[in-house]
Every structure is written in structure tokens, then in C-alpha cells.
N, C-alpha and C. Protein backbone atom coordinates (compact mmCIF):
# COMPACT_ATOMS: atom_id res chain seq x y z
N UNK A 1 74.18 2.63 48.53
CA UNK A 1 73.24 1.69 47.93
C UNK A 1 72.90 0.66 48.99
N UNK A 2 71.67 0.10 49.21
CA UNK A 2 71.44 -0.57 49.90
C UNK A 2 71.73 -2.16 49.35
N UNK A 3 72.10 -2.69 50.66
CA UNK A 3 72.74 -4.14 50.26
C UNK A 3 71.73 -5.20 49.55
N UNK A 4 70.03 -5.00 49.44
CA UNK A 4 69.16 -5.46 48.88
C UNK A 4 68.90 -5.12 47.43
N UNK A 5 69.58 -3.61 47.23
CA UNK A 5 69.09 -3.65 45.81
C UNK A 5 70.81 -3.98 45.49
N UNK A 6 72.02 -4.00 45.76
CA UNK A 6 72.68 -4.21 45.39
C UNK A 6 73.06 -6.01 44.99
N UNK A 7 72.24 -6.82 45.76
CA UNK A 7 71.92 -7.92 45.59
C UNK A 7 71.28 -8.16 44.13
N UNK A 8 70.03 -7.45 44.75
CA UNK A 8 69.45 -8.10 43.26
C UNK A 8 69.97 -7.17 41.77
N UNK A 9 70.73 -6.29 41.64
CA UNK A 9 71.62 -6.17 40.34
C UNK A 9 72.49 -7.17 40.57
N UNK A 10 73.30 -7.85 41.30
CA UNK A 10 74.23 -8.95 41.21
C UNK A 10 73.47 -10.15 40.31
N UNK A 11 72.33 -10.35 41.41
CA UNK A 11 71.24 -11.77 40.84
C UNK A 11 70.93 -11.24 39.37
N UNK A 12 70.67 -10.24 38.94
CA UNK A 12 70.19 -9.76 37.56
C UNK A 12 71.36 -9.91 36.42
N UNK A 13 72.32 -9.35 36.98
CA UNK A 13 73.82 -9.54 36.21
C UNK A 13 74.09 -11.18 36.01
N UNK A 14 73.58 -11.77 37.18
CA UNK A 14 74.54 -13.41 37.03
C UNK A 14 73.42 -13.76 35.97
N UNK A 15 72.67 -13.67 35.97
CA UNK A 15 71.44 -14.19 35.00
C UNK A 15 71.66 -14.08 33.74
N UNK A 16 71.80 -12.48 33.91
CA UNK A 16 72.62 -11.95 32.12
C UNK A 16 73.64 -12.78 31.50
N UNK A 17 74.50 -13.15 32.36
CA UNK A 17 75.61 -13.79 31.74
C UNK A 17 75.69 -15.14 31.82
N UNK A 18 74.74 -15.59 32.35
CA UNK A 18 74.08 -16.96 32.03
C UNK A 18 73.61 -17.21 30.74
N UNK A 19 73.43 -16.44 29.68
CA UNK A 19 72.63 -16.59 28.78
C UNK A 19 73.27 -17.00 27.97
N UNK A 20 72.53 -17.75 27.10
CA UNK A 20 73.07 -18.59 26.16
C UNK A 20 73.72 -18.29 25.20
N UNK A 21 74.63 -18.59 24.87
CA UNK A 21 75.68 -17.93 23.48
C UNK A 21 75.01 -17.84 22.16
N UNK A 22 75.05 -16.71 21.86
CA UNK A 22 74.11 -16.32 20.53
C UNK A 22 74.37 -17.41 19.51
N UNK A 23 75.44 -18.13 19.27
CA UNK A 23 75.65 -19.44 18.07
C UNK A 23 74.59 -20.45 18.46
N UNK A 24 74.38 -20.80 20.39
CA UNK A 24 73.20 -21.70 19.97
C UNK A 24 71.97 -21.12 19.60
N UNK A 25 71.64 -19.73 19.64
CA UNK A 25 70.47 -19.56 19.08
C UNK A 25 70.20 -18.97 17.73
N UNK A 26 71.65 -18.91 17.03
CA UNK A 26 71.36 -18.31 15.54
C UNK A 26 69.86 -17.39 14.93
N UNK A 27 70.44 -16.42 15.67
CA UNK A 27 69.62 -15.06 15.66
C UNK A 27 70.22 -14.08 15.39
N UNK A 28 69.81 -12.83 14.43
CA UNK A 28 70.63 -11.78 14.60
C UNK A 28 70.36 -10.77 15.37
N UNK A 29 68.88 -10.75 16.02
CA UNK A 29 68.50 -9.77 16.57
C UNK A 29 69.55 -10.05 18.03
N UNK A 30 68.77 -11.49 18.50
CA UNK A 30 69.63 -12.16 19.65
C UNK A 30 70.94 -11.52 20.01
N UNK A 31 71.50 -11.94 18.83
CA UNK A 31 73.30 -11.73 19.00
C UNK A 31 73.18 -10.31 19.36
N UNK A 32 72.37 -9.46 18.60
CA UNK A 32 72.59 -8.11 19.18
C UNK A 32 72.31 -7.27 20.58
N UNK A 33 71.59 -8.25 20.80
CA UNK A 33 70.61 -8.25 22.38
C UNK A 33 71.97 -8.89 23.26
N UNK A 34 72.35 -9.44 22.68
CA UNK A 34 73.00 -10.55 24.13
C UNK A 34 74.46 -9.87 24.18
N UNK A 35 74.71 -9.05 22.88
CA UNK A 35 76.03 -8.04 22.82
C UNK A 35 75.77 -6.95 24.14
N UNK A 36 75.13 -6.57 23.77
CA UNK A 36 74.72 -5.40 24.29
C UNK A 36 74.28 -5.18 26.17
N UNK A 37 73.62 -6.44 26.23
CA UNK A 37 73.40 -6.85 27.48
C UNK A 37 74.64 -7.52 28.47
N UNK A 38 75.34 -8.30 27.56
CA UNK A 38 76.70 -8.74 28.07
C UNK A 38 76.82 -7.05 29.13
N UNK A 39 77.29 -5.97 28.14
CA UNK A 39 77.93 -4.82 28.69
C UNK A 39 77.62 -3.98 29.61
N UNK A 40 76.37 -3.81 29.13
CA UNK A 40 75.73 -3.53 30.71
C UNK A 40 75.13 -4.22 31.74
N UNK A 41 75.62 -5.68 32.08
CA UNK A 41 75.89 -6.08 33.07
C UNK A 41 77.25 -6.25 33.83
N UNK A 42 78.54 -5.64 33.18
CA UNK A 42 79.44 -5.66 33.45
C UNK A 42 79.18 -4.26 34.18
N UNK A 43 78.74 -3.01 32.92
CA UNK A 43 78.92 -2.01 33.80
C UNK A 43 78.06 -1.37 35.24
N UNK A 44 77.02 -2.87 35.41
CA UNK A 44 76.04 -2.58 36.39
C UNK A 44 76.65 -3.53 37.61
N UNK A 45 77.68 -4.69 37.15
CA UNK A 45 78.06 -5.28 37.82
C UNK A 45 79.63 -4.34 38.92
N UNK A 46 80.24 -3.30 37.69
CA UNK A 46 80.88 -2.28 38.62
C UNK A 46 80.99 -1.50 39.20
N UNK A 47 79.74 -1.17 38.70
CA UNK A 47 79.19 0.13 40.01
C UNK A 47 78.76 -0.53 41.26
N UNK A 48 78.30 -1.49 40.93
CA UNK A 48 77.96 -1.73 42.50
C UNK A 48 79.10 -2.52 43.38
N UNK A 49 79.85 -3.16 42.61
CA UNK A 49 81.27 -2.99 43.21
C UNK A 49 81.53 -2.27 43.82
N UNK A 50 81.77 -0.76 42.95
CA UNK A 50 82.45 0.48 43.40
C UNK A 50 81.65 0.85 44.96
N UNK A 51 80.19 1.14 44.43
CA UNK A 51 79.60 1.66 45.54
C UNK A 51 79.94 0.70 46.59
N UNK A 52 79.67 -0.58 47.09
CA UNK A 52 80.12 -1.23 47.81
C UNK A 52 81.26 -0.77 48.90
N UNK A 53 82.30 -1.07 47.91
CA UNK A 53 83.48 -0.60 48.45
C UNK A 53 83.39 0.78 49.16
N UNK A 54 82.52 1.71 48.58
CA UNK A 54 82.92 3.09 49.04
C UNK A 54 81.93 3.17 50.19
N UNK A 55 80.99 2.83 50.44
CA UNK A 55 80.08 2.29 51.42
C UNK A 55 80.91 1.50 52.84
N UNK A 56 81.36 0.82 52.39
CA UNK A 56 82.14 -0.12 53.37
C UNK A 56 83.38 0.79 54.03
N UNK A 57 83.14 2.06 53.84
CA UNK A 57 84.65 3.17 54.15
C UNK A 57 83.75 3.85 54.65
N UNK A 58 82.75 4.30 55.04
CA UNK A 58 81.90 5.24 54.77
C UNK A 58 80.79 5.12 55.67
N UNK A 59 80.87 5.24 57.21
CA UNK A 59 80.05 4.85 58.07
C UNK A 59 79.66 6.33 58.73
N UNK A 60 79.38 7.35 57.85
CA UNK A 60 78.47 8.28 58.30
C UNK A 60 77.04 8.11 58.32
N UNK A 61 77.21 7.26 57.19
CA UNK A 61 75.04 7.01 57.11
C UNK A 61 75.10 6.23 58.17
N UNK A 62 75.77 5.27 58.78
CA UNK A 62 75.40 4.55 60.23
C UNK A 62 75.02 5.37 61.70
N UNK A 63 76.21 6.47 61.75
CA UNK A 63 76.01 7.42 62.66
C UNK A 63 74.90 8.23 62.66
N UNK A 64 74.73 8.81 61.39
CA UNK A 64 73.16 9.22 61.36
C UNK A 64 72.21 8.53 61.48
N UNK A 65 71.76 7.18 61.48
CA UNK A 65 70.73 6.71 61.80
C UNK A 65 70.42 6.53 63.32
N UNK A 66 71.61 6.29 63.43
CA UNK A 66 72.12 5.83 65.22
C UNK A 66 71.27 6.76 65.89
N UNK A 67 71.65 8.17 65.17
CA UNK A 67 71.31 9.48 65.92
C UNK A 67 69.86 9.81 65.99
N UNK A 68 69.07 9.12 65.09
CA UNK A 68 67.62 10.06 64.61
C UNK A 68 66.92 8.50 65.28
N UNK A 69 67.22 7.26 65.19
CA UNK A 69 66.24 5.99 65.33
C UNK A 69 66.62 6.43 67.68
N UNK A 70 65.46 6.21 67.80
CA UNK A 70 65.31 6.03 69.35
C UNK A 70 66.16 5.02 69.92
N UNK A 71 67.00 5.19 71.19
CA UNK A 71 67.19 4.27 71.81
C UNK A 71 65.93 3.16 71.85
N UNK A 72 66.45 1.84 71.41
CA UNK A 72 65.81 0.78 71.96
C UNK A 72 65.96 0.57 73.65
N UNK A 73 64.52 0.22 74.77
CA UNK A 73 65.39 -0.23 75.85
C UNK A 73 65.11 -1.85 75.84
N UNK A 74 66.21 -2.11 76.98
CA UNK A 74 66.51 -3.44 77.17
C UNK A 74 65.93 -3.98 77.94
């Protein structure tokens, strides 16, 4: 995953859980929206964890680019 879109699911997730607690907005649809969204920002917030991590072990996609992008000269 690239570190830009993995950014902005972070920025998207912190947002999510910024949101206001369904009691101040006494809604039922709300509460069900903000249930629901809670969870999949957790589970969007661990995948990109995961990927992260497995990325950060994982420096074959570096070598391949190395290989195919032209020497720059100096």
C-alpha cells in the first residue's frame, strides 16, 4: 500500500472517531451510523497497520523499481 493512501485512511479513520457521541445527537438512525462506522474504522484502521508492517519487511518492491527506473546521472 502506498504510504499516501495509507495516510489518508488514517486521516479518514481519525475523523470517524472524532464524531460525536450519538447521546449528543439523539438520533436513531445516527446511533446506527456512528455504530457501524466506529467498526469499520477500526477494521480499516488495521489493515493498514498490518500492511504497513508487512511492507516495512518487504523491500522487494524497492529492488524492483531500482531495477526498471534508469540510473539517474550526477
Amino acid at each position: 500500500m502506498r504510504k499516501k493512501a495509507s495516510d489518508i485512511i488514517v486521516d479518514l479513520v481519525s475523523s470517524l472517531q472524532g464524531a460525536p457521541y450519538p447521546s449528543t445527537i439523539n438520533n436513531e438512525l445516527y446511533t446506527i451510523w456512528y455504530e457501524h462506522a466506529q467498526i469499520a474504522a477500526q477494521e480499516a484502521l488495521h489493515f493498514v497497520e498490518r500492511k504497513r508492517a508487512k511492507e516495512a519487511k518487504d523491500t522487494s518492491l524497492d529492488a524492483m523499481v531500482e531495477q526498471v527506473q534508469p540510473k539517474q546521472k550526477k
